[in-house]
Protein backbone atom coordinates (compact mmCIF):
# COMPACT_ATOMS: atom_id res chain seq x y z
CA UNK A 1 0.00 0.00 0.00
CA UNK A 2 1.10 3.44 -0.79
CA UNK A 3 1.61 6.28 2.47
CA UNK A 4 -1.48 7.81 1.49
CA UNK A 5 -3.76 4.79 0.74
CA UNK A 6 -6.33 4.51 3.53
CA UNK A 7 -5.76 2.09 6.62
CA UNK A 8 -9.09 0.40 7.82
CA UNK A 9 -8.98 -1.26 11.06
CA UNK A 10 -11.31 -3.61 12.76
CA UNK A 11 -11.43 -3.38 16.72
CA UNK A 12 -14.13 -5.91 18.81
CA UNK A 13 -15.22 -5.12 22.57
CA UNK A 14 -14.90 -1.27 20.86
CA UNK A 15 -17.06 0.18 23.22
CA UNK A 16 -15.16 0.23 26.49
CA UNK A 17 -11.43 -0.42 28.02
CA UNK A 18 -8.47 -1.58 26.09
CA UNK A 19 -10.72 -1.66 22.78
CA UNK A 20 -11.83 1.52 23.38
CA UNK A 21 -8.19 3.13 23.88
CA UNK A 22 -6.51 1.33 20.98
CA UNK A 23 -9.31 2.78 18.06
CA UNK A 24 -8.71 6.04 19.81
CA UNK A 25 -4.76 5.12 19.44
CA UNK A 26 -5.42 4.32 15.89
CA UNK A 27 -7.81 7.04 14.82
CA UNK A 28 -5.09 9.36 15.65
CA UNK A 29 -2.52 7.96 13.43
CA UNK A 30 -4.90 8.18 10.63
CA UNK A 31 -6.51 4.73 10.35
CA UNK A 32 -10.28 4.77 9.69
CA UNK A 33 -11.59 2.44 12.93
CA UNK A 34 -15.02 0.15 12.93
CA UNK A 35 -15.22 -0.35 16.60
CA UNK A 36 -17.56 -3.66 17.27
CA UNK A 37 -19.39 -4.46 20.27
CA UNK A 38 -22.45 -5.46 21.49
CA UNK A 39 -23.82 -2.53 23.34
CA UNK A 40 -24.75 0.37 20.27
CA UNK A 41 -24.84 3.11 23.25
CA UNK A 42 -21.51 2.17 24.26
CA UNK A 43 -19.73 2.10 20.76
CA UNK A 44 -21.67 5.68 19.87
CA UNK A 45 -19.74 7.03 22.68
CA UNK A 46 -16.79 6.08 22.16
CA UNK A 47 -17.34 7.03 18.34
CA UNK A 48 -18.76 10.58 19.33
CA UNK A 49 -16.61 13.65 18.32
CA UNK A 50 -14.06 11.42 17.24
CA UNK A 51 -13.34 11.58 13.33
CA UNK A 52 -12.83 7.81 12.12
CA UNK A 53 -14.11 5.64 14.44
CA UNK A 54 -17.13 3.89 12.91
CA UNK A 55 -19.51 1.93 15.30
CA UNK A 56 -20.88 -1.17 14.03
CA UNK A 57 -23.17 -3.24 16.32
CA UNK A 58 -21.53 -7.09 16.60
CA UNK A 59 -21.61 -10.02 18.84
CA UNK A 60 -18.51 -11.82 17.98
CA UNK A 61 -20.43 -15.13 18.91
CA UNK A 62 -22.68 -14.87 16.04
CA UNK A 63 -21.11 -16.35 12.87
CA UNK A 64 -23.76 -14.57 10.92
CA UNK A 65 -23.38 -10.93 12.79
CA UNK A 66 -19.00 -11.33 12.39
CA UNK A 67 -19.69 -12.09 8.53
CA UNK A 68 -22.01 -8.75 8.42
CA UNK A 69 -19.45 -6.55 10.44
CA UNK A 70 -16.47 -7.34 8.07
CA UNK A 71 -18.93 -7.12 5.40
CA UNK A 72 -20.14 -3.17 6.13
CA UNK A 73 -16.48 -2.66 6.96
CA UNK A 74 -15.63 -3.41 3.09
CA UNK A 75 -18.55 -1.78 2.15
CA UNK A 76 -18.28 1.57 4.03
CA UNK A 77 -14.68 1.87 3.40
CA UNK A 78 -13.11 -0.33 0.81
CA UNK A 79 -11.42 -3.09 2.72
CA UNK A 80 -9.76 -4.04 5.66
CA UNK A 81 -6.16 -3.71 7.03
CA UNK A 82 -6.55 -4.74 10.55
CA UNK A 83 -7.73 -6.60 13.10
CA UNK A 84 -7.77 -6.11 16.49
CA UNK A 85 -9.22 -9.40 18.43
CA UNK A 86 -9.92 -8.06 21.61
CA UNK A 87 -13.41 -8.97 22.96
CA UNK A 88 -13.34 -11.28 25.81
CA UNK A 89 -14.57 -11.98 28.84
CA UNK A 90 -14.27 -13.93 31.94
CA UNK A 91 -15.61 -15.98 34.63
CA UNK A 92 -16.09 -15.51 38.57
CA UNK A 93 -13.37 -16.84 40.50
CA UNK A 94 -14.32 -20.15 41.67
CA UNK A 95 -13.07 -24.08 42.33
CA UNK A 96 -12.51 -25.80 38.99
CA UNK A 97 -15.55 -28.17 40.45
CA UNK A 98 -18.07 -25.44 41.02
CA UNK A 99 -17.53 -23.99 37.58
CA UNK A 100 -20.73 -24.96 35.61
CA UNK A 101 -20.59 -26.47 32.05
CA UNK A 102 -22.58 -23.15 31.04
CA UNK A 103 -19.86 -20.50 32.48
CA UNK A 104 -17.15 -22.79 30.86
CA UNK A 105 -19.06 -22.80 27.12
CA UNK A 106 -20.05 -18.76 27.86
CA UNK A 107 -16.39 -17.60 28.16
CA UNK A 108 -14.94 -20.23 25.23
CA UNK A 109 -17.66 -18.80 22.88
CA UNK A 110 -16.70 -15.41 23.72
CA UNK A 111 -12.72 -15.44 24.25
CA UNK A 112 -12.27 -18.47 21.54
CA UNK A 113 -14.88 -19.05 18.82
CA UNK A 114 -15.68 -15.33 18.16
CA UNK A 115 -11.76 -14.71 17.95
CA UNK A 116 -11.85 -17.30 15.66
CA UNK A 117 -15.38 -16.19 14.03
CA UNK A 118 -13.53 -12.39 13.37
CA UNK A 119 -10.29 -14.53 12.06
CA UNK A 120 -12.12 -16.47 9.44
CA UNK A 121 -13.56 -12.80 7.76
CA UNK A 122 -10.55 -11.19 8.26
CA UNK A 123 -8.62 -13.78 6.46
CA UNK A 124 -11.68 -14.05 3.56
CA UNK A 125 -11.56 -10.46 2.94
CA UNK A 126 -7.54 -9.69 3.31
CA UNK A 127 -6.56 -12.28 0.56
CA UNK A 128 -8.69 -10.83 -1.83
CA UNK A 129 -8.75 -7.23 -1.49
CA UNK A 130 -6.05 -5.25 -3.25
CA UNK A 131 -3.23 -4.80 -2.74
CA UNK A 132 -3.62 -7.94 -1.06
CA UNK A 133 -3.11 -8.43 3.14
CA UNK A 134 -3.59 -7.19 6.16
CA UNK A 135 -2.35 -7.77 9.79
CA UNK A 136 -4.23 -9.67 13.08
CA UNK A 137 -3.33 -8.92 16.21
CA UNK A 138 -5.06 -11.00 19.33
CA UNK A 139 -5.19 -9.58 22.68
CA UNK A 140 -3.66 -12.81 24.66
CA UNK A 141 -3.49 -11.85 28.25
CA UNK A 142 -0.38 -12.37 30.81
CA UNK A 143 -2.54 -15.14 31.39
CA UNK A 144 -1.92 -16.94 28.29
CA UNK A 145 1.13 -18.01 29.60
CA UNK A 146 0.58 -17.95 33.58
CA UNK A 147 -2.50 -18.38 35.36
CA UNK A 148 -4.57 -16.55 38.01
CA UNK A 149 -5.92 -18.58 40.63
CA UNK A 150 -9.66 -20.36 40.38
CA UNK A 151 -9.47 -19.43 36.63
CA UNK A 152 -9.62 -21.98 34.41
CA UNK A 153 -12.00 -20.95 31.98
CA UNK A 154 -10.56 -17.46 30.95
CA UNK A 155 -6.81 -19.28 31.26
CA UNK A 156 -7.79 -21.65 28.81
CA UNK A 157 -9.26 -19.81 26.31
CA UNK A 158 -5.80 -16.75 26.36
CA UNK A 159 -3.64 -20.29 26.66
CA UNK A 160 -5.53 -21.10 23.46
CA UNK A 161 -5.64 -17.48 21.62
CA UNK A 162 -2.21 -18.36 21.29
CA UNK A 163 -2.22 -21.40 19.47
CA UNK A 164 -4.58 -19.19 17.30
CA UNK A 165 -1.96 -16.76 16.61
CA UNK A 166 0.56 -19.49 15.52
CA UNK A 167 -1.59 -20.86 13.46
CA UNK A 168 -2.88 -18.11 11.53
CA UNK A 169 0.39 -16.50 11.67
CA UNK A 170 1.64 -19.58 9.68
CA UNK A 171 -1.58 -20.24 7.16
CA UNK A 172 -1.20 -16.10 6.33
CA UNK A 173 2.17 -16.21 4.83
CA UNK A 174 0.82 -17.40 1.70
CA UNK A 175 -1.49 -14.31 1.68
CA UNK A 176 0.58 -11.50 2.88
CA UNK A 177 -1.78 -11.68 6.10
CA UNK A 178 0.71 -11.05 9.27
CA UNK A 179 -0.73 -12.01 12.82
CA UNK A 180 0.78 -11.36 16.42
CA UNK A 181 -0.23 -11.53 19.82
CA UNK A 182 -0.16 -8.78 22.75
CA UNK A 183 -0.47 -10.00 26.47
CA UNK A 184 -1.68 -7.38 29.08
CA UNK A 185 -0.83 -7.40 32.40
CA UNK A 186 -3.09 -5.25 34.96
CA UNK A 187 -4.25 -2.23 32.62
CA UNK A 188 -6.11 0.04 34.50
CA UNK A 189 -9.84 -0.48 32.70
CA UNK A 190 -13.28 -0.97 34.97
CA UNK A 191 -12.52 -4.70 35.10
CA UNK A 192 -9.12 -4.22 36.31
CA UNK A 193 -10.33 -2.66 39.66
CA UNK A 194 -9.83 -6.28 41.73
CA UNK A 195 -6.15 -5.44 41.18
CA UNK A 196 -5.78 -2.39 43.37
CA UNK A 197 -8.13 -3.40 46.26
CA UNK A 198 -6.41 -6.75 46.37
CA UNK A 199 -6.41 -10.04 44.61
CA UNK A 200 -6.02 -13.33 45.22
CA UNK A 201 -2.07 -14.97 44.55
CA UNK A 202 -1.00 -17.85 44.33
CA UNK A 203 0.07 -18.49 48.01
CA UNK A 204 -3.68 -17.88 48.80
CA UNK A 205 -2.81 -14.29 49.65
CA UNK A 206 -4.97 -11.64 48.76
CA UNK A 207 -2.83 -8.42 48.06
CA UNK A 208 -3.44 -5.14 45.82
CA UNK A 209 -1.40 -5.20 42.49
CA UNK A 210 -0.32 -1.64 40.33
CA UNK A 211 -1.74 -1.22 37.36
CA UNK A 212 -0.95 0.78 34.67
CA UNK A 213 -2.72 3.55 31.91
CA UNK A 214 -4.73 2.08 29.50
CA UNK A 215 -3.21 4.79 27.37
CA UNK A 216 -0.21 2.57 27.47
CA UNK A 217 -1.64 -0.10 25.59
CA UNK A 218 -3.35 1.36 23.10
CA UNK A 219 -0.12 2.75 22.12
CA UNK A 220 1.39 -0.80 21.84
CA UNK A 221 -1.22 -1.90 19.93
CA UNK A 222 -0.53 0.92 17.37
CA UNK A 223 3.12 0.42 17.28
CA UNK A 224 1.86 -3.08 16.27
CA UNK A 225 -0.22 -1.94 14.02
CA UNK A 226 2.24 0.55 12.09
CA UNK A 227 4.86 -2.20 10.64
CA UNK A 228 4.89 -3.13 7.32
CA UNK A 229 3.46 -6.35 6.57
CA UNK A 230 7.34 -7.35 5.98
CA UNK A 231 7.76 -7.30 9.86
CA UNK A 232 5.89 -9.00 12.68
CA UNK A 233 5.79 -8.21 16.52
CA UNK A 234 4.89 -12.25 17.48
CA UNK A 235 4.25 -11.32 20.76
CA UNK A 236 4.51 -8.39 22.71
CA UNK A 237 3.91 -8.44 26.76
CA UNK A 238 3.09 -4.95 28.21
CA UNK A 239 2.08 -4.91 31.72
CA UNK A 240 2.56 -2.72 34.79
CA UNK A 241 6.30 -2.73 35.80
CA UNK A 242 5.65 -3.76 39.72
CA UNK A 243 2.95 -6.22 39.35
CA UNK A 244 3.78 -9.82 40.95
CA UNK A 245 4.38 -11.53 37.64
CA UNK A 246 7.95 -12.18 36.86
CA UNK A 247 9.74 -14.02 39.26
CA UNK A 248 7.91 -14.74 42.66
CA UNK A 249 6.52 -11.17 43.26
């Protein structure tokens, strides 16, 4: 693609937190954003006053509702350059015998199947636009490689997000499609506020954690983002500096 050719990015779980922060990250370096989600109110806010962010209702468990967002993506704007797999979601914190079959299947549909759901278009559409490509990048977690305690679901389904990278990483060579991975450790997002009145470790301690600015990530995401499709970021960790991750704490 030439400088000047137009950059259109696909973001899910738009509407709030990380996804939120990284269209407003990408917006500003000129891409044209379709933030997904599946609350419109939410996604018109973050879209409001903002040049370039486009909100298009989605539920990334709905193979027919992911075919129509990469579908009005192409049609409002010509094609599509990048994906940003970030809706997720997670379970409460309980023994891996009290988790119900339904919680389990809730956060695999979510975390797994849609990012695979939003894969699939992005892949149909990226090997046939022109000039040909595009770039995926899934948002992993920390816990993709380490896990929180009484969290099997949500550890599963990052542990498996990155077997999903790999593999589409290695099927999009043939198609100039480029995929990576970005694990985030304690961003500061309304989710994230178990970490500074105290969560549970993995000595059975409950203790506050730091956090970091959002900001922060949806700057990594757009450094990502900005490589030509001759270069890759595999996998990128960005995480609060202090938090009780490397090493014993």
């Amino acid at each position: 693609m030439t400088d000047d050719a137009p950059r259109v990015a696909v973001v899910t779980g738009g509407g709030s937190g990380i996804g939120a922060e990284a269209a407003r990250a990408l917006a500003g370096d000129g891409w044209t954003v379709v933030i997904a989600g599946r609350r419109p109110d939410a996604l018109d806010a973050v879209a409001a006053g903002r040049p370039g962010i486009d909100p298009v209702p989605a539920d990334v468990t709905d193979e027919a509702e992911v075919r129509r967002l990469f579908d009005t993506a192409v049609a409002r704007h010509g094609r599509v350059d990048l994906l940003f797999n970030n809706a997720g979601t997670g379970s409460p914190a309980v023994d891996i015998d009290a988790l119900p079959l339904a919680e389990w299947q809730r956060v695999v549909e979510v975390n797994l199947t849609g990012a695979f759901l939003c894969t699939r278009e992005a892949f149909r559409v990226m090997r046939a636009q022109r000039p040909r490509g595009g770039r995926i990048i899934n948002n992993g977690s920390i816990s993709a490689h380490t896990p929180r305690p009484r969290s099997i679901a949500y550890t599963a389904t990052k542990h498996a997000i990155t077997g999903l990278t790999k593999a589409t990483a290695l099927d999009g060579r043939a198609h100039d499609i480029a995929c990576g991975q970005i694990d985030i450790g304690n961003a500061a997002t309304d989710m994230a506020g178990g970490f500074v009145t105290g969560t549970a470790q993995a000595d059975g301690s409950v203790r506050p954690e730091p956090v970091m600015s959002v900001a922060d990530v949806g700057r990594a995401v757009r450094y990502m983002a900005s490589l030509p499709l001759g270069a890759n970021v595999a996998t990128m960790t960005v995480m609060a500096t202090a938090m009780p991750y490397v090493g014993r704490g």
